[in-house]
PDB file of N, CA and C in Angstrom:
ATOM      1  N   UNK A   1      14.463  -1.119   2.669  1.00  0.00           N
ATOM      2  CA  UNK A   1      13.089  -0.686   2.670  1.00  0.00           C
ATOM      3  C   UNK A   1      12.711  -0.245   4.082  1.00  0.00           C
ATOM      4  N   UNK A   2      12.264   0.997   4.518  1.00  0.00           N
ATOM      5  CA  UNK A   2      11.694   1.484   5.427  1.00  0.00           C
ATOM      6  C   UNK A   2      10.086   1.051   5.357  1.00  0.00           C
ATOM      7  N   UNK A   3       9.606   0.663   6.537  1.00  0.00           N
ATOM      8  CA  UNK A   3       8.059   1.032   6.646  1.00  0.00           C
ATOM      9  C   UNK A   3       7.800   2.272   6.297  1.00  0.00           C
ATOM     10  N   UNK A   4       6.226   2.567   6.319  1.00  0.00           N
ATOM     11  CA  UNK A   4       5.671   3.867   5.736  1.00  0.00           C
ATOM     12  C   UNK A   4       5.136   4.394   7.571  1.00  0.00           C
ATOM     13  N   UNK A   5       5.526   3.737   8.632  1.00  0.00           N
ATOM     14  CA  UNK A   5       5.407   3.959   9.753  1.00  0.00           C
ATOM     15  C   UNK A   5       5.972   5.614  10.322  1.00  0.00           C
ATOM     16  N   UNK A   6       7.014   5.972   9.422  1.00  0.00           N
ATOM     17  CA  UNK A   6       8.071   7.073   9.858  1.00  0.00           C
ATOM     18  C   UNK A   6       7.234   8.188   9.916  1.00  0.00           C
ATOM     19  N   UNK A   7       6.114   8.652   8.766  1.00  0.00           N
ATOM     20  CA  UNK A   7       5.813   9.596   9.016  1.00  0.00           C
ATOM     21  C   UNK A   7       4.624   9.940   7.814  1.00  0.00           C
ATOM     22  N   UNK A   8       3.141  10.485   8.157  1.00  0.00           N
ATOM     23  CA  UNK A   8       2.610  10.327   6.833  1.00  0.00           C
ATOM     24  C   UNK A   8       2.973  11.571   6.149  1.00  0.00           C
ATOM     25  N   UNK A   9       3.876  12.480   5.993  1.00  0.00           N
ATOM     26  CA  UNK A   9       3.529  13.214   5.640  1.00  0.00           C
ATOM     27  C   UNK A   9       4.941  12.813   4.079  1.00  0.00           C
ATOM     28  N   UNK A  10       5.724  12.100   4.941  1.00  0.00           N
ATOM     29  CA  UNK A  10       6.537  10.989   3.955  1.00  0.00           C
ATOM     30  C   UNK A  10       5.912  10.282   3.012  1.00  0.00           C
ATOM     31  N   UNK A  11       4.863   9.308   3.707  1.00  0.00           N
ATOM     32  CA  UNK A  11       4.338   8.214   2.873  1.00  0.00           C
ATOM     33  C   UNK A  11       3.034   8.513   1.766  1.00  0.00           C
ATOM     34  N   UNK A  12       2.694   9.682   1.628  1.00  0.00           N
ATOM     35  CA  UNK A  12       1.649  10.175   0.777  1.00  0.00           C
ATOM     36  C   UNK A  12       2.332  10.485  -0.214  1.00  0.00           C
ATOM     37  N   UNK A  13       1.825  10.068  -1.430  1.00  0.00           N
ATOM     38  CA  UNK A  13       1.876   9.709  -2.586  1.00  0.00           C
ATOM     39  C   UNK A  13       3.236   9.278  -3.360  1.00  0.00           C
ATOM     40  N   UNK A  14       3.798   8.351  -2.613  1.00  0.00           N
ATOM     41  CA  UNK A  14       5.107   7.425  -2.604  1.00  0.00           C
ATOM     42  C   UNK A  14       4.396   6.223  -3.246  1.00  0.00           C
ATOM     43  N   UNK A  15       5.518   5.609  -4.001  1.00  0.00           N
ATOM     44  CA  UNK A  15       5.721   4.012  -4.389  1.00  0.00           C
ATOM     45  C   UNK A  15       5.572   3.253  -3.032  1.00  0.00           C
ATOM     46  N   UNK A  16       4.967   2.243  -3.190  1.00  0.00           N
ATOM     47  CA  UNK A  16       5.275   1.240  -2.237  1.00  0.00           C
ATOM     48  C   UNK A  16       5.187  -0.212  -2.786  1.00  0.00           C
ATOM     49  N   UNK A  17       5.795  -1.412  -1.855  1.00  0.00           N
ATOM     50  CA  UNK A  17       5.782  -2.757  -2.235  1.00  0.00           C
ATOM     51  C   UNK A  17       5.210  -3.318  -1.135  1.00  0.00           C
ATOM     52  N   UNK A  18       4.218  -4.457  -1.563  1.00  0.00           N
ATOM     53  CA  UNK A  18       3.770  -5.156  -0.882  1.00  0.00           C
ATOM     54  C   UNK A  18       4.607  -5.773   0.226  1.00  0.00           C
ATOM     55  N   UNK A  19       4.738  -6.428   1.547  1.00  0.00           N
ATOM     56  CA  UNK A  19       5.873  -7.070   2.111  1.00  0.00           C
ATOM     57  C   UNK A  19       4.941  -8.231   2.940  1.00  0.00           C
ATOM     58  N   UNK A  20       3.634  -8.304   2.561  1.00  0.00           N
ATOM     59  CA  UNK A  20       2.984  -9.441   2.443  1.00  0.00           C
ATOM     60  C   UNK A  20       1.642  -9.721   1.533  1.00  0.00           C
ATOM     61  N   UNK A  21       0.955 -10.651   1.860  1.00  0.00           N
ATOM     62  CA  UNK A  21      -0.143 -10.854   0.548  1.00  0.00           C
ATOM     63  C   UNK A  21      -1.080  -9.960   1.160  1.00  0.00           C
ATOM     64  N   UNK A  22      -1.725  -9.510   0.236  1.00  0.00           N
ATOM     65  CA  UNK A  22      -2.963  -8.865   0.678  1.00  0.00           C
ATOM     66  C   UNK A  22      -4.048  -8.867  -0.427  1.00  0.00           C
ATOM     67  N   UNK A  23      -5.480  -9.053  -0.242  1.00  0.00           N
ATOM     68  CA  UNK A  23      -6.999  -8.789  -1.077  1.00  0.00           C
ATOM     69  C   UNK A  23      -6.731  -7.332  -1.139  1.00  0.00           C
ATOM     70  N   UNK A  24      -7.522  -7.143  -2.671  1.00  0.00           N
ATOM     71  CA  UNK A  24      -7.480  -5.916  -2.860  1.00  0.00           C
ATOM     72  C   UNK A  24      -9.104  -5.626  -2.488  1.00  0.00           C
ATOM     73  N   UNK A  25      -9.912  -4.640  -3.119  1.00  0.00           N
ATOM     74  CA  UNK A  25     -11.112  -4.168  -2.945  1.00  0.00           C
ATOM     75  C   UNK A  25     -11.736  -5.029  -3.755  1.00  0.00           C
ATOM     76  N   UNK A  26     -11.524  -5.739  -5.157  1.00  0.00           N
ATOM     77  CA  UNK A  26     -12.399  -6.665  -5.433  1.00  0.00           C
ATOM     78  C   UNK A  26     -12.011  -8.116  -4.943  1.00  0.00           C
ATOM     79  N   UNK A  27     -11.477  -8.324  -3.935  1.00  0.00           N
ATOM     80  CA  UNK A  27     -11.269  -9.889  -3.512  1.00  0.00           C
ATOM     81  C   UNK A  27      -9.881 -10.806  -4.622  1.00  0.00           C
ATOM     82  N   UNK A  28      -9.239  -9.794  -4.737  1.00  0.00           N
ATOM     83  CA  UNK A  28      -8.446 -10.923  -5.834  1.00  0.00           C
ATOM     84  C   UNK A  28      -7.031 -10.579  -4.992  1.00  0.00           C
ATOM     85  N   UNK A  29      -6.166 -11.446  -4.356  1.00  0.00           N
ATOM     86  CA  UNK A  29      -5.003 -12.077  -4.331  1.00  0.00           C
ATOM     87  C   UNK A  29      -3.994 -10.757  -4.336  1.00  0.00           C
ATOM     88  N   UNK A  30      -3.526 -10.020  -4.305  1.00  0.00           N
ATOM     89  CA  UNK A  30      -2.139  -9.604  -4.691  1.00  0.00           C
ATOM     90  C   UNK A  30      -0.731 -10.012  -3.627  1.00  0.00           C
ATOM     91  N   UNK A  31       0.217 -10.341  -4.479  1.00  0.00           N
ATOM     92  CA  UNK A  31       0.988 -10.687  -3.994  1.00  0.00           C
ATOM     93  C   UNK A  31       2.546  -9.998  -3.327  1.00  0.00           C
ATOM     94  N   UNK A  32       3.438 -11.075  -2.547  1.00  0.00           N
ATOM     95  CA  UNK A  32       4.264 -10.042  -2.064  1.00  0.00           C
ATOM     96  C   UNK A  32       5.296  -9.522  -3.479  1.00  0.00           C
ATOM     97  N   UNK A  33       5.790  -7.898  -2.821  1.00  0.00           N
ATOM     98  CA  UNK A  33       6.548  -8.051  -3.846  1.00  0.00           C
ATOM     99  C   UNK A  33       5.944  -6.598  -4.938  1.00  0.00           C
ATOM    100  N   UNK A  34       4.781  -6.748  -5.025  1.00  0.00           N
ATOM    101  CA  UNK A  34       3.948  -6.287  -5.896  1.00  0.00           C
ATOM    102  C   UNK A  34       3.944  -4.861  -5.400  1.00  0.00           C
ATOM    103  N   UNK A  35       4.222  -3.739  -6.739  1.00  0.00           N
ATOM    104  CA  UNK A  35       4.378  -2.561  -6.436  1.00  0.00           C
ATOM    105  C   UNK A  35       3.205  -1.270  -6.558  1.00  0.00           C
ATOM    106  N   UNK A  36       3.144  -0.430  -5.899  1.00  0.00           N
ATOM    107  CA  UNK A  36       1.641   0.246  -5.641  1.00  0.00           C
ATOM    108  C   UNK A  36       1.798   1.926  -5.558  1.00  0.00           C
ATOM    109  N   UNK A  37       0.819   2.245  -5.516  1.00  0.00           N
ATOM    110  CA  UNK A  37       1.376   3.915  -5.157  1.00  0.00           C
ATOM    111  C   UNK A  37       0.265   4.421  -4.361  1.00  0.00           C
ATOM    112  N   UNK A  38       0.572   5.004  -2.644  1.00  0.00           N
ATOM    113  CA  UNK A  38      -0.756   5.287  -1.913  1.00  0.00           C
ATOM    114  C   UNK A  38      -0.778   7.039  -2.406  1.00  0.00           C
ATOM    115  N   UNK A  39      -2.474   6.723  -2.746  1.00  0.00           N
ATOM    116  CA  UNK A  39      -3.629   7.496  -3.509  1.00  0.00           C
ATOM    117  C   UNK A  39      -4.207   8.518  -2.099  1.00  0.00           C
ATOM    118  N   UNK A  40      -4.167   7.517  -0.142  1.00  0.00           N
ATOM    119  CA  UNK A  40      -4.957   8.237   0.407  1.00  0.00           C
ATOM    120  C   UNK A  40      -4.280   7.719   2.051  1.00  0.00           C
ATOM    121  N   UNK A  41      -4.130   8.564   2.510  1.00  0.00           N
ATOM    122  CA  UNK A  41      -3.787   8.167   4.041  1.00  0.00           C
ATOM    123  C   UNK A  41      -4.886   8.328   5.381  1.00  0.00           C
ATOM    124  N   UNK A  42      -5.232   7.579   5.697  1.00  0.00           N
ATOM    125  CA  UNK A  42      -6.330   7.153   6.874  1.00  0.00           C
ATOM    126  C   UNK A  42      -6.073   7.091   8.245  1.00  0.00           C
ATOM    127  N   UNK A  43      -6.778   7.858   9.147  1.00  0.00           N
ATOM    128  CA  UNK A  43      -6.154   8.043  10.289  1.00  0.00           C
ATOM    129  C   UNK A  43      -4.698   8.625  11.039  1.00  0.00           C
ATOM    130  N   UNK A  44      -4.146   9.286  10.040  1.00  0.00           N
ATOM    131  CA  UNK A  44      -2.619   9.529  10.453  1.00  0.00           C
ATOM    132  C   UNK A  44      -1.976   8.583  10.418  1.00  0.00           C
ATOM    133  N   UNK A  45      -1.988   7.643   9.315  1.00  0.00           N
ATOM    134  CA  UNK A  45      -1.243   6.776   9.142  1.00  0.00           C
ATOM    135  C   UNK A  45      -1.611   5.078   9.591  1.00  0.00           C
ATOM    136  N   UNK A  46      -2.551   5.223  10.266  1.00  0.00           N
ATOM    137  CA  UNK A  46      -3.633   4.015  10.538  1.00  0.00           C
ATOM    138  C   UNK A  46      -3.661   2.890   9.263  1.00  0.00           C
ATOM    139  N   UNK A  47      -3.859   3.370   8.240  1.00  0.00           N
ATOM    140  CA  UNK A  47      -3.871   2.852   7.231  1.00  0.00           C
ATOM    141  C   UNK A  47      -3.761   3.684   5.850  1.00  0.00           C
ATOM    142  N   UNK A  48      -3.706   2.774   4.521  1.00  0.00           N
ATOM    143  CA  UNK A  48      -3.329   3.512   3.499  1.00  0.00           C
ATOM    144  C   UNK A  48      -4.349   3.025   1.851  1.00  0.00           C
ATOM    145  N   UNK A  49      -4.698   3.843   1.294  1.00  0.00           N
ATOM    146  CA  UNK A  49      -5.431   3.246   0.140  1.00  0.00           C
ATOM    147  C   UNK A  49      -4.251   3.267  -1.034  1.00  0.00           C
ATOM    148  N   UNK A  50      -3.990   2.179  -1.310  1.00  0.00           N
ATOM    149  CA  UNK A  50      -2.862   2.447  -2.324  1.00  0.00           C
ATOM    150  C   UNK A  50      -3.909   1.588  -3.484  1.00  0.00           C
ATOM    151  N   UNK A  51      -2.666   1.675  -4.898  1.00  0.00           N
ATOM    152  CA  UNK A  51      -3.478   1.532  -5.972  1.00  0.00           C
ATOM    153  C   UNK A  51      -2.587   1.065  -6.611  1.00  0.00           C
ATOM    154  N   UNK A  52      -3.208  -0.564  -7.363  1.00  0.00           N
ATOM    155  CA  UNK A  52      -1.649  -1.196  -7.967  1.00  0.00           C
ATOM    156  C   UNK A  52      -2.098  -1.189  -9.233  1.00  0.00           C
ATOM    157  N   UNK A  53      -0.838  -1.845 -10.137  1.00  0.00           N
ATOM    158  CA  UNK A  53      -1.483  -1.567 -11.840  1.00  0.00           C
ATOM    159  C   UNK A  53      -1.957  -3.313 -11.990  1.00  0.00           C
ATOM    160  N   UNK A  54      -1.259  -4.127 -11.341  1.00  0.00           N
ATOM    161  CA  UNK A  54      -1.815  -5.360 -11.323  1.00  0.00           C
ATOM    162  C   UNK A  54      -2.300  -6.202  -9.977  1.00  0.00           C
ATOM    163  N   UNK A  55      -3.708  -6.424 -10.025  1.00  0.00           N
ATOM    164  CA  UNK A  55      -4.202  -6.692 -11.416  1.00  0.00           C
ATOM    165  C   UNK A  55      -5.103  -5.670 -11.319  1.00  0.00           C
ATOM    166  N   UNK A  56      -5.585  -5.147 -12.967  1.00  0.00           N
ATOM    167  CA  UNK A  56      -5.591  -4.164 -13.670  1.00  0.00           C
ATOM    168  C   UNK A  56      -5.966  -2.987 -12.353  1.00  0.00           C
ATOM    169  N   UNK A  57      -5.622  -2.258 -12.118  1.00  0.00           N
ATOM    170  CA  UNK A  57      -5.710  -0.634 -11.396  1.00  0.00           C
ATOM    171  C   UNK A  57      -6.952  -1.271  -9.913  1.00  0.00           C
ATOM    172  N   UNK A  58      -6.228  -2.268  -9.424  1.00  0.00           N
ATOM    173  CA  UNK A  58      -6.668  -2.639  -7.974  1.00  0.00           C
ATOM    174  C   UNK A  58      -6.438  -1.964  -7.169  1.00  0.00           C
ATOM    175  N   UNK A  59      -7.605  -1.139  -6.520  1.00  0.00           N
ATOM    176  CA  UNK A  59      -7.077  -0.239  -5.383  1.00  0.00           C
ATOM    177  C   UNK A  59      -7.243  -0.904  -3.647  1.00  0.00           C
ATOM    178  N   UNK A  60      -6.630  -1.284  -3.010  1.00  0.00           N
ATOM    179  CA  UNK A  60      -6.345  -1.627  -1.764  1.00  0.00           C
ATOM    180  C   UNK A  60      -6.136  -1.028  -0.616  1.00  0.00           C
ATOM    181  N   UNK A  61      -7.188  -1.500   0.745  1.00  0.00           N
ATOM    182  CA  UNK A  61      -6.609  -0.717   1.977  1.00  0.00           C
ATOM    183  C   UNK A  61      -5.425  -1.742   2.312  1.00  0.00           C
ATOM    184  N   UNK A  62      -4.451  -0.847   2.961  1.00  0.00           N
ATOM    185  CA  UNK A  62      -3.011  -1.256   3.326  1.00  0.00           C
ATOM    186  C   UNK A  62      -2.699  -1.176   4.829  1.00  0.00           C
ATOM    187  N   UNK A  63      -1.894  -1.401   6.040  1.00  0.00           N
ATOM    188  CA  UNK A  63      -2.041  -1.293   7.455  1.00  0.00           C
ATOM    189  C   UNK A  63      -0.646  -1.387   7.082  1.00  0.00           C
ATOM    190  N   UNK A  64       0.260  -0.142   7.737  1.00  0.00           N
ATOM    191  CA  UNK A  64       1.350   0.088   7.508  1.00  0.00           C
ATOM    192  C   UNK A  64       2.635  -1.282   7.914  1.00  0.00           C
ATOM    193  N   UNK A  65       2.321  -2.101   8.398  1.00  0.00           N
ATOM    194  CA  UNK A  65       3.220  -3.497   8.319  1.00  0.00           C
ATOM    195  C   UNK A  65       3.192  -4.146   6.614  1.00  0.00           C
ATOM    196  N   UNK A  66       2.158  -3.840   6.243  1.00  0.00           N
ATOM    197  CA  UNK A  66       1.620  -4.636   4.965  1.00  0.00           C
ATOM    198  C   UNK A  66       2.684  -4.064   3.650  1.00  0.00           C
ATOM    199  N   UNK A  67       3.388  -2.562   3.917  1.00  0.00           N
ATOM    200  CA  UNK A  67       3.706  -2.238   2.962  1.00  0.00           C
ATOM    201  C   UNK A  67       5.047  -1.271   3.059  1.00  0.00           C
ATOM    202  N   UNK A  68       6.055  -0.983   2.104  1.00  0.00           N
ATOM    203  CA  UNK A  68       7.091  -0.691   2.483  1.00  0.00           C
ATOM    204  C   UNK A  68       7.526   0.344   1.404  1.00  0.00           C
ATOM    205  N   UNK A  69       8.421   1.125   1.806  1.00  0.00           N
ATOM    206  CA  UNK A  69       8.384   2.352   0.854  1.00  0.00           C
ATOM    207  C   UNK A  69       9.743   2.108  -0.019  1.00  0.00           C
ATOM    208  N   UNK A  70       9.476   1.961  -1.415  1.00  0.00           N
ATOM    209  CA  UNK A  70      10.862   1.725  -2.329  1.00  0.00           C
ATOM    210  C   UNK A  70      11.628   2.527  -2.525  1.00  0.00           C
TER     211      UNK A  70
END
């Protein structure tokens, strides 16, 4: 697994996996492991809005340590 650090023009609209826990936008838990797909890239790569299917279509800001490209 590479970080999504390499390059955004890579990491836009790629799979990714969690590679630690993170709150999504409604406050619920997701865990490591857990697979996502970023929807929006922030700052040149600053950060990432990805969007998981569990739990149900949680969309999450991400900080490129947080997440890893499958």
């Amino acid at each position: 697994m590479r970080g999504c650090q390499a390059s955004v023009k890579e990491c836009s609209s790629h799979d990714v996996v969690l590679t630690m826990p993170l709150k999504n936008d409604h406050g619920d838990l997701i865990a490591i492991g857990t697979e996502g797909m970023i929807v929006s890239v922030h700052g040149y790569g600053q950060s990432y809005m990805v969007e998981f299917a569990k739990p149900l279509g949680a969309p999450a800001m991400a900080e490129p340590h947080e997440v890893g490209l499958q």
